[in-house]
C-alpha atoms as a PDB file:
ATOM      1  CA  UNK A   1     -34.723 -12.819  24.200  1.00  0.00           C
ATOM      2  CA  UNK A   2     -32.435 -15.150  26.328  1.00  0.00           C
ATOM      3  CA  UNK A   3     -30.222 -13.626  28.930  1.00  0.00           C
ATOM      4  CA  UNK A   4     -27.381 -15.404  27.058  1.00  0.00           C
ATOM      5  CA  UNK A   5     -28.368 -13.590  23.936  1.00  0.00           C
ATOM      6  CA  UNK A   6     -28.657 -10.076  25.730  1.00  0.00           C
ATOM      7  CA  UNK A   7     -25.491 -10.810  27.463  1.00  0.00           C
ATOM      8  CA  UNK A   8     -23.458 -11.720  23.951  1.00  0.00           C
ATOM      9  CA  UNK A   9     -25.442  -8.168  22.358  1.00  0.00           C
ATOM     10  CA  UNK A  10     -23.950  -6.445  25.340  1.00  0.00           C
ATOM     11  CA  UNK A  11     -20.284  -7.925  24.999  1.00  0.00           C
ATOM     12  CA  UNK A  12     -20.504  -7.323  21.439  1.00  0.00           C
ATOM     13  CA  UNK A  13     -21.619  -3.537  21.799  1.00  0.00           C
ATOM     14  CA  UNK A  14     -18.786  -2.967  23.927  1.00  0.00           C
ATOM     15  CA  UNK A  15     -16.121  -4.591  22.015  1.00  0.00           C
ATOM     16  CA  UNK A  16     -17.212  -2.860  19.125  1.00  0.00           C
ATOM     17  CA  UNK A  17     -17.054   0.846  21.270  1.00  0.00           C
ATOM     18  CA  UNK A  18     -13.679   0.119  22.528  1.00  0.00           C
ATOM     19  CA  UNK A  19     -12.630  -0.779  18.986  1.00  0.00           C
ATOM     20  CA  UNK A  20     -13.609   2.519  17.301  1.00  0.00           C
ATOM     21  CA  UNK A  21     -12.534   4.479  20.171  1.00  0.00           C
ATOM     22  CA  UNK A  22      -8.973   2.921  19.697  1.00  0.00           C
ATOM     23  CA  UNK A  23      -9.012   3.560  16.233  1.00  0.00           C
ATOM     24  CA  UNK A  24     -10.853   6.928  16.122  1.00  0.00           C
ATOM     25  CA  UNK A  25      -9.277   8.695  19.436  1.00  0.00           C
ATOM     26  CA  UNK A  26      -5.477   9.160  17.774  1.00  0.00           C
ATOM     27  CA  UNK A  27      -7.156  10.745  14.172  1.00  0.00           C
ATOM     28  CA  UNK A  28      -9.595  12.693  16.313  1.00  0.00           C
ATOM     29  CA  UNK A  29      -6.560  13.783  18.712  1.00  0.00           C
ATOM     30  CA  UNK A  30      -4.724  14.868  15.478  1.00  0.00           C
ATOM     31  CA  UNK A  31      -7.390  16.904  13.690  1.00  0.00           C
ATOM     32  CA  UNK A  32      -8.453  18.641  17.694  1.00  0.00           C
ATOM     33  CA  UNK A  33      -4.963  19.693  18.123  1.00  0.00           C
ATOM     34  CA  UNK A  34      -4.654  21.666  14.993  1.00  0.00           C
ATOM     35  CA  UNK A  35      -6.339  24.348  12.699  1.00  0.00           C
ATOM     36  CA  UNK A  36      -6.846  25.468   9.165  1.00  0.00           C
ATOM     37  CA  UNK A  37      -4.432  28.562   9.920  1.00  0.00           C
ATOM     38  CA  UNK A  38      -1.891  26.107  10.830  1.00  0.00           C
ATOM     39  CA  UNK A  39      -2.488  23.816   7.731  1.00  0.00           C
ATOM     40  CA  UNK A  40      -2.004  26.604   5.857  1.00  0.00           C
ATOM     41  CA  UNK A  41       1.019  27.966   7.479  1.00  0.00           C
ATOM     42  CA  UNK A  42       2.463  24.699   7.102  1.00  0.00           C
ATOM     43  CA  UNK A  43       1.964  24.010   3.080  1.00  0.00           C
ATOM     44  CA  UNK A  44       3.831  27.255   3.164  1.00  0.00           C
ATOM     45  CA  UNK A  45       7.037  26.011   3.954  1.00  0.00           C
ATOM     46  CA  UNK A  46       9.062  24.686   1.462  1.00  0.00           C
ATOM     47  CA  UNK A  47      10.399  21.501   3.434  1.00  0.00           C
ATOM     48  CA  UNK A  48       6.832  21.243   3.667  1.00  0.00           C
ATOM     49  CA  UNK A  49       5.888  21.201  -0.041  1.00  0.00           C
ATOM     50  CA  UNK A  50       9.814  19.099  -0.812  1.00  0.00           C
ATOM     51  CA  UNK A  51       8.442  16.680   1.143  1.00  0.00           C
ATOM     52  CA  UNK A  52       4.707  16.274  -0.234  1.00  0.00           C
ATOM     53  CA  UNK A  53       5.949  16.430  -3.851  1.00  0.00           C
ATOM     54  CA  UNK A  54       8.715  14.034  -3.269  1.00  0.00           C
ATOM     55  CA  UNK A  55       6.140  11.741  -1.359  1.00  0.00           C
ATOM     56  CA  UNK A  56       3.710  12.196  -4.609  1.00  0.00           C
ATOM     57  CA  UNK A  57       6.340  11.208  -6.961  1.00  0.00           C
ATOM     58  CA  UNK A  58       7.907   8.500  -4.851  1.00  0.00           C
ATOM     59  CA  UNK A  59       4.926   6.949  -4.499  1.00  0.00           C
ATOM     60  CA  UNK A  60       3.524   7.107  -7.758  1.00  0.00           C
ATOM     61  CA  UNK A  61       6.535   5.656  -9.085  1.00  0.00           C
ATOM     62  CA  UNK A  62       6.648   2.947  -6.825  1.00  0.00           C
ATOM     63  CA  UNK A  63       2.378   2.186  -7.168  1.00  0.00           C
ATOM     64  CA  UNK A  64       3.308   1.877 -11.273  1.00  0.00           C
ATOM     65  CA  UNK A  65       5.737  -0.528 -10.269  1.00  0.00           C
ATOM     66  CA  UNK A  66       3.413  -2.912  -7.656  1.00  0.00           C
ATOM     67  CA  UNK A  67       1.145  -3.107  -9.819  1.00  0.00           C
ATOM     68  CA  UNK A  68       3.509  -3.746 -13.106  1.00  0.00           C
ATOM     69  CA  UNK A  69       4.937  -6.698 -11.336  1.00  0.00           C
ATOM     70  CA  UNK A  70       1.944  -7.739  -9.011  1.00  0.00           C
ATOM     71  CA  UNK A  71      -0.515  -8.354 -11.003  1.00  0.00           C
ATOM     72  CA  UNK A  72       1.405 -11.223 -13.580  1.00  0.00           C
ATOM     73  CA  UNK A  73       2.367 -12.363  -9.815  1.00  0.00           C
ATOM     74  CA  UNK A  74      -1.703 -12.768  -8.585  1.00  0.00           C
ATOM     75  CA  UNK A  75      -2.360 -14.097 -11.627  1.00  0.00           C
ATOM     76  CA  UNK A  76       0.062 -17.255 -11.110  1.00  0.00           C
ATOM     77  CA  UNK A  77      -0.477 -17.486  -7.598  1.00  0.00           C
ATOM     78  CA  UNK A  78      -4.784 -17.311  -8.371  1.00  0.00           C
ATOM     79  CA  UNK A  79      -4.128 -20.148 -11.130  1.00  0.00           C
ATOM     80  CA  UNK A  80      -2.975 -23.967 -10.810  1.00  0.00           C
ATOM     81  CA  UNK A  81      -1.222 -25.555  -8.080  1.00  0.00           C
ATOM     82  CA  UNK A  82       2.586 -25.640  -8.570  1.00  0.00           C
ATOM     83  CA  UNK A  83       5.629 -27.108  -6.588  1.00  0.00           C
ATOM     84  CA  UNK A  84       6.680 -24.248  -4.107  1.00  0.00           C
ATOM     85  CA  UNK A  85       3.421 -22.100  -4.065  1.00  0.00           C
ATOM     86  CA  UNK A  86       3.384 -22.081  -0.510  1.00  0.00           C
ATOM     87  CA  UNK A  87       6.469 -21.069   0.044  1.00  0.00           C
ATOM     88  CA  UNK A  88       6.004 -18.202  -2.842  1.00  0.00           C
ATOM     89  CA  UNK A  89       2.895 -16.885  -0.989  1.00  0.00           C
ATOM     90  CA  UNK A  90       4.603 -16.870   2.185  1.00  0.00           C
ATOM     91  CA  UNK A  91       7.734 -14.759   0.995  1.00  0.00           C
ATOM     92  CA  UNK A  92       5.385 -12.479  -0.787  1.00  0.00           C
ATOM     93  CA  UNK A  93       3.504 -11.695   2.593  1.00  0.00           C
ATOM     94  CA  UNK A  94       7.017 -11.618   4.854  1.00  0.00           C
ATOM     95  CA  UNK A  95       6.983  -8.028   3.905  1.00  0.00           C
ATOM     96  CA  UNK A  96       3.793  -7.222   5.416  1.00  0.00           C
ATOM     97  CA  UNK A  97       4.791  -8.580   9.090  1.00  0.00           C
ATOM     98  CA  UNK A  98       8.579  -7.779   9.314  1.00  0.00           C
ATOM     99  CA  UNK A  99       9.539  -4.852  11.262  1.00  0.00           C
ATOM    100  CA  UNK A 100      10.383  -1.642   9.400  1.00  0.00           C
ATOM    101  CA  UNK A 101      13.737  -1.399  10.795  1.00  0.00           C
ATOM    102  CA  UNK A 102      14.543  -4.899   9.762  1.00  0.00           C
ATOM    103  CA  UNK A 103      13.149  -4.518   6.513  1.00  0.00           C
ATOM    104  CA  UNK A 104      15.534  -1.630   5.788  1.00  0.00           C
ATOM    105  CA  UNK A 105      18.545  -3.495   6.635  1.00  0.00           C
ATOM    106  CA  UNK A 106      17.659  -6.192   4.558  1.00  0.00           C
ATOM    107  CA  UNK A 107      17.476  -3.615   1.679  1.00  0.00           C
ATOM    108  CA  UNK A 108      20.652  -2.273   2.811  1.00  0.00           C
ATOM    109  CA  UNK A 109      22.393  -5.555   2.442  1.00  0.00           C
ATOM    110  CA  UNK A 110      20.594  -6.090  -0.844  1.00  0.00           C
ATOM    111  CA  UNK A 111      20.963  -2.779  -3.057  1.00  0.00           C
ATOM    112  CA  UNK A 112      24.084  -1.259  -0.672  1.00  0.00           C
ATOM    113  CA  UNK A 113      27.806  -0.809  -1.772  1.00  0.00           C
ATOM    114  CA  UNK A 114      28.910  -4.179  -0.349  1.00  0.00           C
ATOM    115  CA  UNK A 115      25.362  -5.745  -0.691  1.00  0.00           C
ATOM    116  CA  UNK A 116      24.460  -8.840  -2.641  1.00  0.00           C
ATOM    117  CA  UNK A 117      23.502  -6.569  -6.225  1.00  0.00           C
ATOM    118  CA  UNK A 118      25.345  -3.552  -4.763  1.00  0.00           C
ATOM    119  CA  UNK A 119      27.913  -3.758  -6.182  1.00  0.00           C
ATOM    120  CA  UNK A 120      26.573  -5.268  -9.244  1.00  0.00           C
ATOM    121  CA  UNK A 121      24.773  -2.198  -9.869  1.00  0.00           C
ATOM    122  CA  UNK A 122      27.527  -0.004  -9.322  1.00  0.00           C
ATOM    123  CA  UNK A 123      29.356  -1.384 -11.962  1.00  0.00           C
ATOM    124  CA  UNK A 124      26.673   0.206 -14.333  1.00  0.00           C
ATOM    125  CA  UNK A 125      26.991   3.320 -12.574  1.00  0.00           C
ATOM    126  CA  UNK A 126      23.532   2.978 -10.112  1.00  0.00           C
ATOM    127  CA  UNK A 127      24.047   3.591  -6.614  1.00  0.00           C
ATOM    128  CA  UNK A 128      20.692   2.533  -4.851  1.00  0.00           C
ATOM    129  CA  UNK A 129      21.187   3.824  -0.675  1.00  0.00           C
ATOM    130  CA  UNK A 130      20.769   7.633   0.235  1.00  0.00           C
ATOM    131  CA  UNK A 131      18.908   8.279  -2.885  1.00  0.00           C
ATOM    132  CA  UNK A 132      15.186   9.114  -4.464  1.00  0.00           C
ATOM    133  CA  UNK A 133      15.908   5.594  -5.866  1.00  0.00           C
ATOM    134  CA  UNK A 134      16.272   3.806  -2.718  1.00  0.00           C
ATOM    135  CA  UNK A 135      13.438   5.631  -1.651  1.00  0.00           C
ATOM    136  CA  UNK A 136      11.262   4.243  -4.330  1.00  0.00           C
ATOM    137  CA  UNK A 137      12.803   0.422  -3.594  1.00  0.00           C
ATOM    138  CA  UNK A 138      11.556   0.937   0.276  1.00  0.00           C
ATOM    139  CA  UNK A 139       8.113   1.743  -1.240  1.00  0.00           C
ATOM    140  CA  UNK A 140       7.577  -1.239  -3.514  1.00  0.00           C
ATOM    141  CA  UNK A 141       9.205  -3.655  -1.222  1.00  0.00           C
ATOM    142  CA  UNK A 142       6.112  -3.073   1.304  1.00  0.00           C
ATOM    143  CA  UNK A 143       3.462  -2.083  -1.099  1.00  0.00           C
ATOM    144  CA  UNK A 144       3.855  -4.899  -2.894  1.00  0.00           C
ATOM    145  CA  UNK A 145       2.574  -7.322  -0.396  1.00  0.00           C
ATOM    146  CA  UNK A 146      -0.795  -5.464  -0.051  1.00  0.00           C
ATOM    147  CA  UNK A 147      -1.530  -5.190  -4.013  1.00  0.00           C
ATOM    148  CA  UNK A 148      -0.618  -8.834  -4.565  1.00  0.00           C
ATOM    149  CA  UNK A 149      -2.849 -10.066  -1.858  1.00  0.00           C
ATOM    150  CA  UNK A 150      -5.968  -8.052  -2.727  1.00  0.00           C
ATOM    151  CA  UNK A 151      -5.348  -8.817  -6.415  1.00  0.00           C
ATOM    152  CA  UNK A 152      -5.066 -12.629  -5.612  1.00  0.00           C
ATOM    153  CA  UNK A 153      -7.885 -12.895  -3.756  1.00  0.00           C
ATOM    154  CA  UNK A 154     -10.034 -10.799  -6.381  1.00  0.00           C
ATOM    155  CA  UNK A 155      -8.881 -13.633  -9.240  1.00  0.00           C
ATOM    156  CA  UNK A 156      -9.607 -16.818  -7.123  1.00  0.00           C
ATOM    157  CA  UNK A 157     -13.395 -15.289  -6.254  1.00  0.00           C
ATOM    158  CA  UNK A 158     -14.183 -14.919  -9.835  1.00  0.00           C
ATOM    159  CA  UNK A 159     -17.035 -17.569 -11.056  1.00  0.00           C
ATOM    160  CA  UNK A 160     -14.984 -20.496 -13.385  1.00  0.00           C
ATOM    161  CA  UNK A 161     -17.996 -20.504 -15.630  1.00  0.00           C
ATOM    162  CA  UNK A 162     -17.627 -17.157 -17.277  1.00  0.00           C
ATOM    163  CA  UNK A 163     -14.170 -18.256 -18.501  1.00  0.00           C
ATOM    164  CA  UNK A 164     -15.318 -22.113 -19.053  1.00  0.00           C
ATOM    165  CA  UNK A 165     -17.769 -19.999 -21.017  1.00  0.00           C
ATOM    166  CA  UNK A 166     -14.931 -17.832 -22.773  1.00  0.00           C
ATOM    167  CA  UNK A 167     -13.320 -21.334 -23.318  1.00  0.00           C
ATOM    168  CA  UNK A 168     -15.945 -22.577 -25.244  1.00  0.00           C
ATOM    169  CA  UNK A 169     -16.556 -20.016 -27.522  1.00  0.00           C
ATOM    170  CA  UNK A 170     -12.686 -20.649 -28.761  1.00  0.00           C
ATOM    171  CA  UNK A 171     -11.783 -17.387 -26.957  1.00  0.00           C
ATOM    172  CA  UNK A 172      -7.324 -17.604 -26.314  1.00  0.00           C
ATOM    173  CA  UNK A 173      -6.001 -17.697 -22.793  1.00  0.00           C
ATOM    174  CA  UNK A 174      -4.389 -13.903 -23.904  1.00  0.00           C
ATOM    175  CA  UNK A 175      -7.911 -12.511 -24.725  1.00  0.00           C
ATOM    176  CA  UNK A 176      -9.694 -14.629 -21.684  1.00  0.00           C
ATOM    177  CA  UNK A 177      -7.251 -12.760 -19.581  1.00  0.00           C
ATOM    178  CA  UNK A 178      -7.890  -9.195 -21.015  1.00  0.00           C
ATOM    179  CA  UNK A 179     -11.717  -9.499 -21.961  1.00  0.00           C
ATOM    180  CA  UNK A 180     -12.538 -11.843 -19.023  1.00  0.00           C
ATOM    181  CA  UNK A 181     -10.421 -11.988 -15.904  1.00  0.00           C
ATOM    182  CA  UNK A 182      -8.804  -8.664 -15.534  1.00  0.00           C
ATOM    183  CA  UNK A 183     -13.155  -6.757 -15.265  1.00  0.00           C
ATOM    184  CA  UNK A 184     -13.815  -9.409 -13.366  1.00  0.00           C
ATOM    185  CA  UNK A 185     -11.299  -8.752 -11.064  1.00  0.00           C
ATOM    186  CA  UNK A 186     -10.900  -4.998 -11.391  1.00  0.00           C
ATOM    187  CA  UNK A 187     -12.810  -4.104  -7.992  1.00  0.00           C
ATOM    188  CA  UNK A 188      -9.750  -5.876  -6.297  1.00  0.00           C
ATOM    189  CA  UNK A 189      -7.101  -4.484  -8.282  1.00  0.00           C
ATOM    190  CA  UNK A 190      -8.296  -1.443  -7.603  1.00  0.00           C
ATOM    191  CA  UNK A 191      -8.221  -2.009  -4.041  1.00  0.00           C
ATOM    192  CA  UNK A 192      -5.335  -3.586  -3.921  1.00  0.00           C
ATOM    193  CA  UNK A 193      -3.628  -0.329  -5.586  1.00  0.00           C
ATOM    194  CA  UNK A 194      -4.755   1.889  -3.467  1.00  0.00           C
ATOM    195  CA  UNK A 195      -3.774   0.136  -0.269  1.00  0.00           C
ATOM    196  CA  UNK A 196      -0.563  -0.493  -2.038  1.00  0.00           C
ATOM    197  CA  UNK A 197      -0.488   3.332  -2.397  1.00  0.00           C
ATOM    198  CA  UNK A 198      -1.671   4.109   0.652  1.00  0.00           C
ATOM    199  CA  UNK A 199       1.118   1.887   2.548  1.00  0.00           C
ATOM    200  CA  UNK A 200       4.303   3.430   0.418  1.00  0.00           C
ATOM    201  CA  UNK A 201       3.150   7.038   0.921  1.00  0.00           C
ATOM    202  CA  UNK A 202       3.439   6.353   5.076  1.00  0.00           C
ATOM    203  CA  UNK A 203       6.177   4.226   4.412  1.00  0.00           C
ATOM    204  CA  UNK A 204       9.132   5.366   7.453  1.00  0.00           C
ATOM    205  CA  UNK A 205      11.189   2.489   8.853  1.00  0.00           C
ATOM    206  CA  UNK A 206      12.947   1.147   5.972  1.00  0.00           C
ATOM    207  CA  UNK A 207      12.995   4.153   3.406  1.00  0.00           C
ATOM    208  CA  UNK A 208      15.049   5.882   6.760  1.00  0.00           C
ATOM    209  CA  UNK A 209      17.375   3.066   6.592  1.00  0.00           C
ATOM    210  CA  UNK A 210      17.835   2.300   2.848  1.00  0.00           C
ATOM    211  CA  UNK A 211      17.322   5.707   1.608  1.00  0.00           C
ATOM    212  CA  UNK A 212      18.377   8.471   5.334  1.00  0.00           C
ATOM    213  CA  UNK A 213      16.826  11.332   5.663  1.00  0.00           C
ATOM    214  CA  UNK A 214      18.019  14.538   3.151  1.00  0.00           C
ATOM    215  CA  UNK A 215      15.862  17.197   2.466  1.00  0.00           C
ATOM    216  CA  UNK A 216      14.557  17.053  -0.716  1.00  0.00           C
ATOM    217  CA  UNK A 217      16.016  14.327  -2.023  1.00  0.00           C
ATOM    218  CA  UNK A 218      14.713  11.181   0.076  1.00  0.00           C
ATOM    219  CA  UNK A 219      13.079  13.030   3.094  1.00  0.00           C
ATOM    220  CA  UNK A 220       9.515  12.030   2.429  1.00  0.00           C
ATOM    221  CA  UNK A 221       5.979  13.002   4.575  1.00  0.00           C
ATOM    222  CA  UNK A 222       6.189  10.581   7.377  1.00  0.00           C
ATOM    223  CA  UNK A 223       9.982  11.355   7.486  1.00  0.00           C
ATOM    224  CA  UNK A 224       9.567  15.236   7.875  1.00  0.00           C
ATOM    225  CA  UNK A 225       6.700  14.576  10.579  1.00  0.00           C
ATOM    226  CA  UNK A 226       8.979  12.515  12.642  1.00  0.00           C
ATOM    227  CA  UNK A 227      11.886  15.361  12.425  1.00  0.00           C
ATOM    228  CA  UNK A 228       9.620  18.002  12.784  1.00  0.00           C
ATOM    229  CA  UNK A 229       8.222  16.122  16.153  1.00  0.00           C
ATOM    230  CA  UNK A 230      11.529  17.039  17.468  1.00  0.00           C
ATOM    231  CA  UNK A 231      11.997  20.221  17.475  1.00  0.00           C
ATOM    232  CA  UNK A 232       7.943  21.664  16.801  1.00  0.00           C
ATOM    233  CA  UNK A 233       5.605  19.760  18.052  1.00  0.00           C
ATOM    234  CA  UNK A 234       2.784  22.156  15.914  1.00  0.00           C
ATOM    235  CA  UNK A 235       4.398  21.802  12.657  1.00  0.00           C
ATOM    236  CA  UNK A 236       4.784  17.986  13.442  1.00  0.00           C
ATOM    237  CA  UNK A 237       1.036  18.040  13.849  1.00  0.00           C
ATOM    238  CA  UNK A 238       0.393  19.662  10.879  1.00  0.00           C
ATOM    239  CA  UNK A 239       2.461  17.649   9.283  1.00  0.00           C
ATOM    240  CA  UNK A 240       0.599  14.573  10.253  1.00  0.00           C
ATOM    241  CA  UNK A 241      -3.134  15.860   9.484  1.00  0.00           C
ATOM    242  CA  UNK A 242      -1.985  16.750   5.897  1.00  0.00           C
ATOM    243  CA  UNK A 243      -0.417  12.933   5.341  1.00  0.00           C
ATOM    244  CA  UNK A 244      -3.941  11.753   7.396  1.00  0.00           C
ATOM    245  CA  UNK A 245      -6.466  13.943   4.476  1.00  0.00           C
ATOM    246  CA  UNK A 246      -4.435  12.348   1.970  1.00  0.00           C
ATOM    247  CA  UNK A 247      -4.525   8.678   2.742  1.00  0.00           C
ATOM    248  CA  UNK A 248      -8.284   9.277   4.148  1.00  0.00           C
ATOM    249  CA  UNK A 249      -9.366  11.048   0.598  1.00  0.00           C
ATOM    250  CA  UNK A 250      -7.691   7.807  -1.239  1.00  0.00           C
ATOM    251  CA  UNK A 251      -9.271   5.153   1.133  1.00  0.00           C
ATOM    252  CA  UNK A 252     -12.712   7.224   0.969  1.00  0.00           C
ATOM    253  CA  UNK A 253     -12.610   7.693  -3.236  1.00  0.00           C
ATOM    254  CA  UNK A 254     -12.022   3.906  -3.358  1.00  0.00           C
ATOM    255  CA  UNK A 255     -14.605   2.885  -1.225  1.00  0.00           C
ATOM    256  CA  UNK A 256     -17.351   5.363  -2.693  1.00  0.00           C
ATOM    257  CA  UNK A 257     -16.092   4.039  -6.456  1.00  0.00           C
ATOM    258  CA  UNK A 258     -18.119   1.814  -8.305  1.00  0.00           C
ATOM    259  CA  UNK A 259     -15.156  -0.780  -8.969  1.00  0.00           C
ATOM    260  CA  UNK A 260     -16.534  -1.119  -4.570  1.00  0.00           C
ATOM    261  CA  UNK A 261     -20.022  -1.906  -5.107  1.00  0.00           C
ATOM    262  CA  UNK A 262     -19.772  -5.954  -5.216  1.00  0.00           C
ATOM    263  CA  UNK A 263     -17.919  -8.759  -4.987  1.00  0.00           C
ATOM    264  CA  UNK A 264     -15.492  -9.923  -8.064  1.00  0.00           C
ATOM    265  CA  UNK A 265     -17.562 -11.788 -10.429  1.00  0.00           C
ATOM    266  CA  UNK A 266     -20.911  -9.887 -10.051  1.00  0.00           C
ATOM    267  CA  UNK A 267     -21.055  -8.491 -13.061  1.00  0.00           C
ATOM    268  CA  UNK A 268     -21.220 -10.541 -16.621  1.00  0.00           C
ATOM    269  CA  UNK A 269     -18.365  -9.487 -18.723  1.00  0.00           C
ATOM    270  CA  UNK A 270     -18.692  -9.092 -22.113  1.00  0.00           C
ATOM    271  CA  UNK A 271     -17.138 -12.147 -24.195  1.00  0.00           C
END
């Protein structure tokens, strides 16, 4: 083995350490600094449990909407080239690089009183800020993102010739789509969802903005750990593994599924 060749093993083995350690060290931190007696104590409470079932809902909710509205999205953006797809793809992703706060006051000028649909919408008697409503807005406006992208990619890896194939046999676009694309692309959809999921249950920034923070009504899980930091650090703690088991038991159940176990396309669907 070349010196060069040890010397890029070496870099690499040391990149890769500092890389879990920066990503490990803050769960591990987290889990070290509480206990099952305080987990316990915690899911007690009933800010606590407002909190996780509002989060549950919310989220829910908003995860029935991404992927309601996503997927017809992935579908056009997988497809044909069109006159402003670039600029489509790139407004779609905005959401996934803005910063939270400015996120919420874009949805404040959007859905508020004296927004752009504001007052629209209050004319049929929906007010959108300081509400579970608003909080479910916050959480599709930077789920969506995730799902679409995921779901995109998933359509434009799938083999032409299966629905070439589909094609020939006199099979209609509707029933290509169902019996075709859609199992084809199901590991990424599936993906998508969950990170979709995953992102609207820690969603903070803009649901704080758009929707505040009142106790059972819009205060969800990352909102109650942030409150709670301020006056207990314990129950802030607590707070924080309960949201971490959570998003770790989705992330895990998706990867050990076996929608996971290849690539979009690896499979023959059934015509």
């Amino acid at each position: 083995m070349t010196p060069l060749r040890i010397a890029l093993r070496v870099a690499g083995a040391v990149a890769a350490g500092v890389t879990v350690a920066l990503l490990v060290l803050p769960v591990v931190a987290l889990v070290l600094h509480t206990s099952p007696g305080a987990l316990i104590a915690s899911l007690a409470e009933e800010r606590t449990l407002q909190a996780l079932r509002l989060s549950a809902i919310t989220s829910l909710v908003s995860l029935l909407l991404v992927v309601t509205v996503g997927a017809p999205t992935a579908v056009l953006l997988a497809g044909r080239r069109f006159r402003g797809k670039a600029l489509l793809e790139t407004l779609i992703t905005l959401p996934m690089v803005l910063p939270p706060t400015v996120a919420g006051l874009g949805l404040l000028l959007a859905f508020g009183r004296a927004g752009l649909l504001g007052g629209t919408l209050s004319q049929f008697g929906v007010t959108v800020p300081f509400t579970t409503l608003a909080v479910i807005v916050a959480q599709t406006f930077v789920a969506l993102p995730f799902f679409i992208t995921a779901a995109t990619s998933g359509l434009r890896a799938i083999d032409l010739r299966y629905l070439e194939a589909a094609a020939t046999l006199r099979a209609s676009p509707w029933h290509r789509t169902i019996r075709v694309t859609l199992p084809l692309a199901l590991p990424s959809l599936a993906a998508g969802a969950a990170m979709g999921w995953a992102r609207a249950l820690g969603e903070f920034g803009a649901t704080i903005t758009l929707a505040g923070n009142l106790p059972g009504r819009t205060q969800t899980m990352p909102l109650a750990v942030y409150f709670a930091l301020e006056t207990d650090l314990d129950a802030a703690v607590a707070l924080a593994v309960l949201l971490l088991a959570v998003s770790f038991a989705v992330l895990l159940a998706v990867r050990a599924s076996p929608l996971h176990a290849g690539p979009a396309g690896a499979s023959r669907p059934r015509l």
